[in-house]
C-alpha atoms as a PDB file:
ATOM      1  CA  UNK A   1    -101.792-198.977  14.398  1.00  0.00           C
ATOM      2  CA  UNK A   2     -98.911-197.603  16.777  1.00  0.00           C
ATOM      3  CA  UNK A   3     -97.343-201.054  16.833  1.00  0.00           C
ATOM      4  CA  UNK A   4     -96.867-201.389  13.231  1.00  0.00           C
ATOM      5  CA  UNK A   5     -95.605-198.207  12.622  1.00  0.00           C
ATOM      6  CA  UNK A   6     -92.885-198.949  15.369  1.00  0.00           C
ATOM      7  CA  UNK A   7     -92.328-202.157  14.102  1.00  0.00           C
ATOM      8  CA  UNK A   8     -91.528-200.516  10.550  1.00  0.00           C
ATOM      9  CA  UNK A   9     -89.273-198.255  11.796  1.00  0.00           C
ATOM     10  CA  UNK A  10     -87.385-200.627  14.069  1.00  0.00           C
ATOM     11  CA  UNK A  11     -86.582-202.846  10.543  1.00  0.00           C
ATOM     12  CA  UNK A  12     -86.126-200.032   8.571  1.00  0.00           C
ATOM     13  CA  UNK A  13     -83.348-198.816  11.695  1.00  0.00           C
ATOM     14  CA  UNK A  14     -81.642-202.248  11.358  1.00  0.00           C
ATOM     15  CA  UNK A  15     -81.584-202.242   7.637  1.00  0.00           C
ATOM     16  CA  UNK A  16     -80.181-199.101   7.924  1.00  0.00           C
ATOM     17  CA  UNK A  17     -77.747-200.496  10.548  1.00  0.00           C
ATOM     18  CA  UNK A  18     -76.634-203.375   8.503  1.00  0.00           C
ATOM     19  CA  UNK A  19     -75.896-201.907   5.645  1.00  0.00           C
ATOM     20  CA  UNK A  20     -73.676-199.192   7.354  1.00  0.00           C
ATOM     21  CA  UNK A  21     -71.297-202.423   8.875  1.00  0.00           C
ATOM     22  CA  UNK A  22     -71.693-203.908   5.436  1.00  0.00           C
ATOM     23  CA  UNK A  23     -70.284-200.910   4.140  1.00  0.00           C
ATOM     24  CA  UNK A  24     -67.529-199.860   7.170  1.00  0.00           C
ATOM     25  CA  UNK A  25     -66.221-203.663   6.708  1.00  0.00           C
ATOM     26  CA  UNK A  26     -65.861-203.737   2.992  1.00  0.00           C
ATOM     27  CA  UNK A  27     -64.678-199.823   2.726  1.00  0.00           C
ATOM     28  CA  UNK A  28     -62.403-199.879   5.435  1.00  0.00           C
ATOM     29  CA  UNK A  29     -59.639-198.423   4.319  1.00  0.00           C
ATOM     30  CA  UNK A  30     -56.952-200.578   6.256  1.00  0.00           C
ATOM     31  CA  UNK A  31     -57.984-203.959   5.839  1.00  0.00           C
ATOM     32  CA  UNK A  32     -60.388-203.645   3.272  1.00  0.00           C
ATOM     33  CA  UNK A  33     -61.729-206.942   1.486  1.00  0.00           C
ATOM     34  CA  UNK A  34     -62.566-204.959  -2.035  1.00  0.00           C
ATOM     35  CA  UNK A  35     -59.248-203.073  -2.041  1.00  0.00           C
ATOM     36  CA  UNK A  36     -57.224-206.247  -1.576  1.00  0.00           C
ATOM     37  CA  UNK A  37     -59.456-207.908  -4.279  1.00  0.00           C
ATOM     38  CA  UNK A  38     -58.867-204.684  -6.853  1.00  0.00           C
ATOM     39  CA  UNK A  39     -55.283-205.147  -5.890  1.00  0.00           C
ATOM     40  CA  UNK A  40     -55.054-208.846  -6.615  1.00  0.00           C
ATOM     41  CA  UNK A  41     -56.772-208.266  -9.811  1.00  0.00           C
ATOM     42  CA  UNK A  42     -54.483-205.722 -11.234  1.00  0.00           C
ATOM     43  CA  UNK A  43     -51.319-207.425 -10.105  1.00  0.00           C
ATOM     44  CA  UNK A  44     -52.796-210.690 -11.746  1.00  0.00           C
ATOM     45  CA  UNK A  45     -53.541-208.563 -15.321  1.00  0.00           C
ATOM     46  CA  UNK A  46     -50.355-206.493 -14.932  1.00  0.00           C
ATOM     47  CA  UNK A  47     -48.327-210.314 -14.784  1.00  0.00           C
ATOM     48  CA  UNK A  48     -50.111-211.670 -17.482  1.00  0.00           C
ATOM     49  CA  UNK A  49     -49.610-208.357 -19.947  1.00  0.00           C
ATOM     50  CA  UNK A  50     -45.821-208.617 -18.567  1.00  0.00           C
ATOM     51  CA  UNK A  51     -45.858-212.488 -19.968  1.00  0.00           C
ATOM     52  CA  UNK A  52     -47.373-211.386 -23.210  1.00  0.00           C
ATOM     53  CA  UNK A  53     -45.372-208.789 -24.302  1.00  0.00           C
ATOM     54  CA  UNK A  54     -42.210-210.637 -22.851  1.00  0.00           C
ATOM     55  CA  UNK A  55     -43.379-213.471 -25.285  1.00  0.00           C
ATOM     56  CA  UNK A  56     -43.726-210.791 -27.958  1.00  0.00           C
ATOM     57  CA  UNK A  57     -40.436-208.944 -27.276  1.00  0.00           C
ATOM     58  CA  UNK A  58     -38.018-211.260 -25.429  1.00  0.00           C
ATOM     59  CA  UNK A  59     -35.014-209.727 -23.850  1.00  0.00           C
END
């Protein structure tokens, strides 16, 4: 009975483990993989409302 219970917490430690580095890597705030995606997504909308409204209004 004691070795499952320290079994359990051992994966339950490394779960918890995991998802911490998952977290630090994709929330790091200096090279972050999701902020460089969000930023690469707006810049790609903000282009494409420029083009539209440049088609609309042209200079």
């Amino acid at each position: 009975m004691f070795n499952q219970r320290a079994q359990s917490t051992i994966e339950y430690l490394l779960i918890f483990a995991v998802t911490v580095l998952v977290l630090a890597v994709f929330l790091n705030p200096k090279k972050s993989v999701m902020k460089s995606e969000i930023n690469e997504t707006l810049k790609s909308g903000m282009n494409r409302m420029s083009g539209a409204a440049n088609t609309i209004f042209p200079k």
